[in-house]
N, C-alpha and C. Protein backbone atom coordinates (compact mmCIF):
# COMPACT_ATOMS: atom_id res chain seq x y z
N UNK A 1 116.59 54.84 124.50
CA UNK A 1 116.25 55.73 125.59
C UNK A 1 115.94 57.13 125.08
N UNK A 2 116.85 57.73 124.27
CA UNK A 2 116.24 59.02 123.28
C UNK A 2 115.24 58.91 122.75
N UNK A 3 114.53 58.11 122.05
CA UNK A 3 113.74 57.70 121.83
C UNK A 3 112.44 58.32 122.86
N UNK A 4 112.62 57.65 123.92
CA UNK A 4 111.54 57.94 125.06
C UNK A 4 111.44 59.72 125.27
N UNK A 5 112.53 60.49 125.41
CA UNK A 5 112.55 61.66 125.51
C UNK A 5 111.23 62.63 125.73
N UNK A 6 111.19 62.59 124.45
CA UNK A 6 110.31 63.60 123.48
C UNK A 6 109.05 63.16 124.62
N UNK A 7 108.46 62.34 124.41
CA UNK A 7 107.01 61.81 125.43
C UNK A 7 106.92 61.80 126.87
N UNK A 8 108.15 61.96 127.58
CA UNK A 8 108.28 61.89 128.83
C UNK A 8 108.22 63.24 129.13
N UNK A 9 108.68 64.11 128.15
CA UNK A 9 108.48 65.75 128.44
C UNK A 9 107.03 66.23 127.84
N UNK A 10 106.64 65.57 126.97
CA UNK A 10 105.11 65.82 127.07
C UNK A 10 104.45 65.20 128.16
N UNK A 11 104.29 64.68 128.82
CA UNK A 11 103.79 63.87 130.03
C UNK A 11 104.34 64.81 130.79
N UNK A 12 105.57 65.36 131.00
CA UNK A 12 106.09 66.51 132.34
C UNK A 12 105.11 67.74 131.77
N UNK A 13 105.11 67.87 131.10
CA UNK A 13 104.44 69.53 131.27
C UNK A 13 102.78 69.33 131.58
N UNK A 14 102.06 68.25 130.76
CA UNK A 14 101.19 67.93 131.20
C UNK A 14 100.86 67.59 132.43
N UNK A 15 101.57 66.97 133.14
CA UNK A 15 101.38 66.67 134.59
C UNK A 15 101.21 68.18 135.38
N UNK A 16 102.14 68.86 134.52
CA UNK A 16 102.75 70.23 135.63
C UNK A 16 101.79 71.37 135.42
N UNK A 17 100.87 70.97 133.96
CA UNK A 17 99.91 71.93 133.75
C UNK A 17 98.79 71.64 134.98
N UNK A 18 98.16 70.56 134.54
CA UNK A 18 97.04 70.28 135.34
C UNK A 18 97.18 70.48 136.84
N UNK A 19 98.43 70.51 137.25
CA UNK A 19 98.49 70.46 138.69
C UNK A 19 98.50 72.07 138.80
N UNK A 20 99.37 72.35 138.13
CA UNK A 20 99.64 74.09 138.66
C UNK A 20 98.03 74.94 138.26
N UNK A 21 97.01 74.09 137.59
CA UNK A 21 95.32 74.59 137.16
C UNK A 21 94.77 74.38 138.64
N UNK A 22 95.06 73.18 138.96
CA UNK A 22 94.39 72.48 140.10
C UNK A 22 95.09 73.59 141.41
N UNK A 23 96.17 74.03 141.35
CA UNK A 23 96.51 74.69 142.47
C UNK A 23 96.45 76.42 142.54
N UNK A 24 96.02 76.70 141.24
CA UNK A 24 96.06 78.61 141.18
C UNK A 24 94.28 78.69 141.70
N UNK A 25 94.44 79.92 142.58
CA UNK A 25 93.14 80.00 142.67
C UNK A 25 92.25 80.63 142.09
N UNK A 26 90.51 80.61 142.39
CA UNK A 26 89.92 80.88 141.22
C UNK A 26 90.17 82.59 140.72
N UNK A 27 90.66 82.95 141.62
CA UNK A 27 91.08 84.84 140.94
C UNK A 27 91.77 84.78 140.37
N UNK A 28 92.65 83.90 140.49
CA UNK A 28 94.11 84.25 139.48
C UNK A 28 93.45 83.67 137.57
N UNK A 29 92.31 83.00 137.69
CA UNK A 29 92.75 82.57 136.18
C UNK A 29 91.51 83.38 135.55
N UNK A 30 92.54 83.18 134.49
CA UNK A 30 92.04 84.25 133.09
C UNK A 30 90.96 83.47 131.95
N UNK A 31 90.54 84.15 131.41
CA UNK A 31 89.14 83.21 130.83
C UNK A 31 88.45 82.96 130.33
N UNK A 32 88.09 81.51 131.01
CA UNK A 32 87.59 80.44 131.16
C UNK A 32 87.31 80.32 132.54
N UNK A 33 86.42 79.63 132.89
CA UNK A 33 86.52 79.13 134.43
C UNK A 33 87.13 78.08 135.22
N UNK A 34 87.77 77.51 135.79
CA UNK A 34 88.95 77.07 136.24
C UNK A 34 88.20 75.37 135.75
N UNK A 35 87.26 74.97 136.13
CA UNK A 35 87.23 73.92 135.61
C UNK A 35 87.08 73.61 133.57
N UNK A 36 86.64 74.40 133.17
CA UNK A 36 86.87 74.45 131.12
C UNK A 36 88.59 74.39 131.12
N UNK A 37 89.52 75.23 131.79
CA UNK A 37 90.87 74.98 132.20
C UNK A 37 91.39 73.62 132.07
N UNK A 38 90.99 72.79 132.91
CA UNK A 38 91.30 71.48 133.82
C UNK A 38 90.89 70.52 132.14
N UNK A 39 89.51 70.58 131.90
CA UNK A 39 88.96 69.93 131.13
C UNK A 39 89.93 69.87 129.73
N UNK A 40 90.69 70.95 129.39
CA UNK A 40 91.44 71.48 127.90
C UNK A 40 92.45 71.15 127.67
N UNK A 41 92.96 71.00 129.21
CA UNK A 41 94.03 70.51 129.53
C UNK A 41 94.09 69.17 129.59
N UNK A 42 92.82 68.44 129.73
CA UNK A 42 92.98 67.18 130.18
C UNK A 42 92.95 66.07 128.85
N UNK A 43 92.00 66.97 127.79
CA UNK A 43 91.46 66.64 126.46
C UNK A 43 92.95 67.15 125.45
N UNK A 44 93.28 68.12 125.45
CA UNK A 44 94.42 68.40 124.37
C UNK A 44 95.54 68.49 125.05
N UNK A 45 95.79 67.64 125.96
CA UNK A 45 97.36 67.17 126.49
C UNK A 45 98.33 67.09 125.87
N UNK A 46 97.65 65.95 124.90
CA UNK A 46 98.90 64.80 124.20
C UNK A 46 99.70 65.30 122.88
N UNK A 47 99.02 66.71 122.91
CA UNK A 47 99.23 67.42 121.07
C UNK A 47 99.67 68.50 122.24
N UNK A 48 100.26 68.94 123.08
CA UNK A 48 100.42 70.06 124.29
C UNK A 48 100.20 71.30 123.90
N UNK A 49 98.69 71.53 123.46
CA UNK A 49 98.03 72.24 122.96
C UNK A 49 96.96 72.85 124.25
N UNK A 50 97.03 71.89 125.06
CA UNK A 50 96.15 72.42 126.71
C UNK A 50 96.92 73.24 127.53
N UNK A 51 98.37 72.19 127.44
CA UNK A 51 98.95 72.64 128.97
C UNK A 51 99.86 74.24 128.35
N UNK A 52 100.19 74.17 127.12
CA UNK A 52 100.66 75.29 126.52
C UNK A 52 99.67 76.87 126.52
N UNK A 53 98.57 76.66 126.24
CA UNK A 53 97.35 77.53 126.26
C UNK A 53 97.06 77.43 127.67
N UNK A 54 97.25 76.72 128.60
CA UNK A 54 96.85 77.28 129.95
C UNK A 54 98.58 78.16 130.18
N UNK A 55 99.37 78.07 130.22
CA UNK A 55 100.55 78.52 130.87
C UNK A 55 100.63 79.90 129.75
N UNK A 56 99.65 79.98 128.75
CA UNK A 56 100.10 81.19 127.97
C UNK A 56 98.92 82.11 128.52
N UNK A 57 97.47 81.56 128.37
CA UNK A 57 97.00 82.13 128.41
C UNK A 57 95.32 82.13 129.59
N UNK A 58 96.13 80.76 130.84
CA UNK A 58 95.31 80.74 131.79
C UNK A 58 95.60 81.42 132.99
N UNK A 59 96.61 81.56 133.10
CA UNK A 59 96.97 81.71 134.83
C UNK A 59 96.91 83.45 134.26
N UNK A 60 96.91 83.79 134.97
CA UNK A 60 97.27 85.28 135.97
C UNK A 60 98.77 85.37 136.20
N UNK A 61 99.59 86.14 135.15
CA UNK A 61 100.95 85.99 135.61
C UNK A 61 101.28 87.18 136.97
N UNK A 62 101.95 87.85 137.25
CA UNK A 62 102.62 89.12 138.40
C UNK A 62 103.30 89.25 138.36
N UNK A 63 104.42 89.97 138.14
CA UNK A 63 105.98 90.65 138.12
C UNK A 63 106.09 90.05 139.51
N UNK A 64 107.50 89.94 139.64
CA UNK A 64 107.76 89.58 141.04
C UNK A 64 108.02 91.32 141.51
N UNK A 65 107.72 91.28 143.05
CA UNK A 65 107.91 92.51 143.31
C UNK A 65 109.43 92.65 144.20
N UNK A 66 109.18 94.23 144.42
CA UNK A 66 110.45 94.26 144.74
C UNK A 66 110.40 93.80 146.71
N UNK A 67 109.58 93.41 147.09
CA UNK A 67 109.35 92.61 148.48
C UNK A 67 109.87 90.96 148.22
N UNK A 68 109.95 90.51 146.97
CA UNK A 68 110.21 89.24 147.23
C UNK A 68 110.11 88.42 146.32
N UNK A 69 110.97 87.77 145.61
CA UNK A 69 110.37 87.56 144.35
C UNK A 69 110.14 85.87 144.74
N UNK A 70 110.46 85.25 145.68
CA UNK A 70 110.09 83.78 145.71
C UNK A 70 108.83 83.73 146.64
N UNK A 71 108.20 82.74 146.57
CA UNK A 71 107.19 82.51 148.02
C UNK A 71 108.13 82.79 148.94
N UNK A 72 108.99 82.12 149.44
CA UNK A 72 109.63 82.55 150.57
C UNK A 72 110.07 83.71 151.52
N UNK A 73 110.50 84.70 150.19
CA UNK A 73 110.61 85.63 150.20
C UNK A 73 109.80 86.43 150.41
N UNK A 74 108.47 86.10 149.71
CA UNK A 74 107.50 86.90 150.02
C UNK A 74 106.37 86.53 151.07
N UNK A 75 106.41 85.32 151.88
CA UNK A 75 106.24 85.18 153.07
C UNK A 75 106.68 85.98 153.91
N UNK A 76 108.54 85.71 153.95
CA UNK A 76 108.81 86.83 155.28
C UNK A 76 108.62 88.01 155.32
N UNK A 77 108.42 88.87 153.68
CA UNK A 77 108.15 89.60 154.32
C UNK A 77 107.03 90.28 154.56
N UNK A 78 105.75 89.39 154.48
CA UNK A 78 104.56 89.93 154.79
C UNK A 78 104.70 89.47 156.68
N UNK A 79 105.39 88.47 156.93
CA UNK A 79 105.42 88.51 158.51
C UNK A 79 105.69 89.64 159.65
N UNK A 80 104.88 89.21 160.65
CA UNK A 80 104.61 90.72 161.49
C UNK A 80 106.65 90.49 162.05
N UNK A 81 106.35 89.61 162.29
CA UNK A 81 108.43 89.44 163.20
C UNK A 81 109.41 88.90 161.77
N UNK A 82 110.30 89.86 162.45
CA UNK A 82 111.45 89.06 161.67
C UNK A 82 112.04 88.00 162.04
N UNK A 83 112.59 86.78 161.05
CA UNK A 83 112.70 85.63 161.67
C UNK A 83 114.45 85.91 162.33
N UNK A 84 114.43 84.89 163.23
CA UNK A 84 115.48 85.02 163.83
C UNK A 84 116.37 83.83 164.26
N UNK A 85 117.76 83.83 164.05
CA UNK A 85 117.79 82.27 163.95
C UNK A 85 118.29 81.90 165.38
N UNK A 86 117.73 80.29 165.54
CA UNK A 86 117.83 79.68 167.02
C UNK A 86 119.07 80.05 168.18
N UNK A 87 120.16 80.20 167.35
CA UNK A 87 121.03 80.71 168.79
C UNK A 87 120.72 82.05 169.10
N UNK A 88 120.19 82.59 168.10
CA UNK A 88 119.99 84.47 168.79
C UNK A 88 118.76 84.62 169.46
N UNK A 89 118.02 83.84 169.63
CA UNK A 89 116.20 83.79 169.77
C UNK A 89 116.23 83.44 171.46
N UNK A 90 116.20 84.12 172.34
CA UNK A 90 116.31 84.39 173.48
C UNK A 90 115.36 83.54 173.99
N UNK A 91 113.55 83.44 173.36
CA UNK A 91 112.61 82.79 173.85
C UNK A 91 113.05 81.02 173.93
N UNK A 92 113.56 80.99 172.46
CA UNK A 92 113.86 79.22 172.22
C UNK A 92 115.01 79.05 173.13
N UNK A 93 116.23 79.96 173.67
CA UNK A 93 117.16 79.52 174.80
C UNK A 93 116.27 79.39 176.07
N UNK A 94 115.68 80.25 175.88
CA UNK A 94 114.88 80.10 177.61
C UNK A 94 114.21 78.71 177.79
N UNK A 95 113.63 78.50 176.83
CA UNK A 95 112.63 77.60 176.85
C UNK A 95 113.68 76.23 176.95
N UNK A 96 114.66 75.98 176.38
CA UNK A 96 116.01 74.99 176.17
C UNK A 96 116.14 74.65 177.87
N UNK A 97 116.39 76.22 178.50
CA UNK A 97 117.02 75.93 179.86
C UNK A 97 115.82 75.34 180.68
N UNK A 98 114.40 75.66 180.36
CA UNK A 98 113.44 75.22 181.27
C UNK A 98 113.32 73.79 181.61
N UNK A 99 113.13 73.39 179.62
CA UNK A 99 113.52 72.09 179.51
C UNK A 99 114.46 71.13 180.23
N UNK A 100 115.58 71.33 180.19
CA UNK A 100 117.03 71.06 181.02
C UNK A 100 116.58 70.61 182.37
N UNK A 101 116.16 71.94 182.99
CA UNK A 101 115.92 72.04 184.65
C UNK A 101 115.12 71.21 185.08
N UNK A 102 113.71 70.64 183.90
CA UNK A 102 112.56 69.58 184.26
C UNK A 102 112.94 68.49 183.65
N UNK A 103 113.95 68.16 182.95
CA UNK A 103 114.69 67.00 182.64
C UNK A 103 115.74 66.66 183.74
N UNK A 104 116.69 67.40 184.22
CA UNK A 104 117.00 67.40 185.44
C UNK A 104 116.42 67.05 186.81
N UNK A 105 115.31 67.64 186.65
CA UNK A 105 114.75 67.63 188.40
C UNK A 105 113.94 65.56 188.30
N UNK A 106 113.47 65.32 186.57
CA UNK A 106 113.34 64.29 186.40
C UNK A 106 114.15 63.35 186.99
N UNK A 107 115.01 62.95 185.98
CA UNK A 107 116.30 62.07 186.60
C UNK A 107 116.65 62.42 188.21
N UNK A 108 116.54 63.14 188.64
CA UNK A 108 116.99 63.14 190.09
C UNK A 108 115.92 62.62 190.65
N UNK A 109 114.58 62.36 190.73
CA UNK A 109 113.78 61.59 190.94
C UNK A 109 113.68 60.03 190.98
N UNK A 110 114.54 59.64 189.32
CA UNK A 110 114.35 58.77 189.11
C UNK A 110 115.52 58.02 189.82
N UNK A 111 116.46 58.43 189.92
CA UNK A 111 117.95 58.16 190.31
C UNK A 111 117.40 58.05 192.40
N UNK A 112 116.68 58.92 192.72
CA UNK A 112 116.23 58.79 194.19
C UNK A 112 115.48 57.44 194.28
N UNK A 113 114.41 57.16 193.48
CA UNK A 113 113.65 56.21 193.36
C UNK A 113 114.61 54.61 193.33
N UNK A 114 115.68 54.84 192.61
CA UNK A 114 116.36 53.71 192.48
C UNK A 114 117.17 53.38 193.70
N UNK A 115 117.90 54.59 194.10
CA UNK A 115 118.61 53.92 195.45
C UNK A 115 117.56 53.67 196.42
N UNK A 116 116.38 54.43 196.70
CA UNK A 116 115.51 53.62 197.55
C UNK A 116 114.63 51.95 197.31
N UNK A 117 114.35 51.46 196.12
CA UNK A 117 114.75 50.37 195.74
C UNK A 117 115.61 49.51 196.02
N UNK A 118 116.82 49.64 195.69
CA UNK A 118 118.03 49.20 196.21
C UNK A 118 117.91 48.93 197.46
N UNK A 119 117.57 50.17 198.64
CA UNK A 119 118.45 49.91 199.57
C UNK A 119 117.07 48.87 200.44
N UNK A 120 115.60 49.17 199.76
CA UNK A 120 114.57 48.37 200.29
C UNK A 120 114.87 46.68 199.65
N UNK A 121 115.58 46.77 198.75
CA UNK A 121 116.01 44.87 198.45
C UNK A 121 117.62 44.75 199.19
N UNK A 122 117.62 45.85 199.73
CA UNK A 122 119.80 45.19 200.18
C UNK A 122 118.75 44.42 201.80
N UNK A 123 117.30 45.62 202.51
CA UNK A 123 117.25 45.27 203.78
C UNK A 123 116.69 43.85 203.80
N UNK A 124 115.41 43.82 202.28
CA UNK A 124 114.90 42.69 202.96
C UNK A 124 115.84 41.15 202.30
N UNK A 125 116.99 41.38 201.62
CA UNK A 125 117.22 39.85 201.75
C UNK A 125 118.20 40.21 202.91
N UNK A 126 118.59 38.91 203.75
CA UNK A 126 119.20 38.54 204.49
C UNK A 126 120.90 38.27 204.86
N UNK A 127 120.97 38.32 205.39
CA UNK A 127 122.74 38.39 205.34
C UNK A 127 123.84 37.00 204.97
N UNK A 128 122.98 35.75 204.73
CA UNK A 128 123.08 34.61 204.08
C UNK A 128 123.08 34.94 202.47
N UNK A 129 122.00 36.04 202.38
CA UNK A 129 121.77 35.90 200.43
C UNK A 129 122.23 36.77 200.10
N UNK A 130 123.19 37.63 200.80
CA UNK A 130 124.13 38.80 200.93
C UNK A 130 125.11 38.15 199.80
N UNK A 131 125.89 37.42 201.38
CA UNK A 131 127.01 36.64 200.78
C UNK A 131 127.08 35.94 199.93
N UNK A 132 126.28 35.05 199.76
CA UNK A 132 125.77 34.41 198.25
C UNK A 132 126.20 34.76 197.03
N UNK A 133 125.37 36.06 197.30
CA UNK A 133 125.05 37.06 196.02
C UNK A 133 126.79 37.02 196.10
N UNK A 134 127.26 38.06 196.65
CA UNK A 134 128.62 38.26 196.49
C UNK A 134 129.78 36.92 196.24
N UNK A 135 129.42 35.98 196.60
CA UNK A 135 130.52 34.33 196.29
C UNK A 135 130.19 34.13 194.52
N UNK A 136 128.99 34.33 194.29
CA UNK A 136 128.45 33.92 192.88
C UNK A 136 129.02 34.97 191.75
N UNK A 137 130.17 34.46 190.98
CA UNK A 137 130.51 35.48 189.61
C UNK A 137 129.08 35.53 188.87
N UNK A 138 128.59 34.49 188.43
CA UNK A 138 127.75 34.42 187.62
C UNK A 138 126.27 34.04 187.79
N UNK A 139 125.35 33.86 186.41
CA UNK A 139 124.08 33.02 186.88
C UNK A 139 124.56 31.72 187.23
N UNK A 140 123.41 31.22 187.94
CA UNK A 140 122.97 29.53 189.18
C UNK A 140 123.54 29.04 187.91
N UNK A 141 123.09 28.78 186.69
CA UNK A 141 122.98 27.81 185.77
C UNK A 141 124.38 28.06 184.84
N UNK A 142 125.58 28.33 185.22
CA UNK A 142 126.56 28.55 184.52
C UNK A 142 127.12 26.86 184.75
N UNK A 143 127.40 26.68 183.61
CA UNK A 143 127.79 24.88 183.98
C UNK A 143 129.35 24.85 184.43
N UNK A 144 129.70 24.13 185.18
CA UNK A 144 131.08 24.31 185.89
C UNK A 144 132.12 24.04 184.65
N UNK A 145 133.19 24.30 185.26
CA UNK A 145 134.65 24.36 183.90
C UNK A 145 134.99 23.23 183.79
N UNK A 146 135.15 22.57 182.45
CA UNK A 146 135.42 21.52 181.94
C UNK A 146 136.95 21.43 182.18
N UNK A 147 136.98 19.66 182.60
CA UNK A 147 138.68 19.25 183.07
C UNK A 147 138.71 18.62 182.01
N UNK A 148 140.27 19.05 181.76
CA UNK A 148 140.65 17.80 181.00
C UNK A 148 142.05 18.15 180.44
């Protein structure tokens, strides 16, 4: 398994070169033009003589600044709002309770719909299939209790 090592980390950086070529855009790289990049990388992989010379000397590096040094970071804070989390966010409670009230007014619909159902099958069977209904524990086809 040591053995394998050594080649599986040439194969990781290679993978990680070409992708991170394939994903910087064309301002950021230094030069060459992004496809001679891709190509150098793709040709002197295996000696990591591509993916090494692109990460030294393709990309466009940037200090992280003092706004943010991760994407993340430097997402929020190019955002016009500050984020705010769900129990403090007044809009997402409101919107919770609206929800509620039309989930509510739902079921009370549906729950109306059913007793009128009901009470339109209690009128039309008859007061024979009433009792019936009520003498019968079970389904017609329950086979009677074995004697013995």
């Amino acid at each position: 398994m040591l053995r394998y090592l050594p080649v599986l980390l040439v194969l990781a950086l290679w993978i990680y070169a070409f992708i991170d070529c394939l994903n910087t855009p064309e301002s950021q790289v230094r030069g060459l033009p992004k496809v001679a990049w891709v190509i150098i990388i793709l040709l002197f992989g295996e000696v990591l003589l591509g993916p090494i010379a692109w990460l030294v000397a393709g990309k466009q590096r940037r200090p992280a600044t003092a706004g943010g040094g991760t994407p993340a970071e430097w997402h929020r804070s190019r955002s016009s709002r500050k984020w705010i989390a769900p129990d403090d966010n007044p809009e997402f409670l409101s919107s919770l309770k609206d929800a509620n009230k039309k989930d509510e007014a739902l079921l009370k619909d549906w729950e109306a719909d059913l007793r009128r159902r009901e009470e339109e099958l209690r009128r039309s069977q008859g007061p024979a299939d009433r009792r019936a209904e009520e003498a019968t524990d079970g389904p017609e086809d329950t086979p009677p209790p074995a004697k013995g």
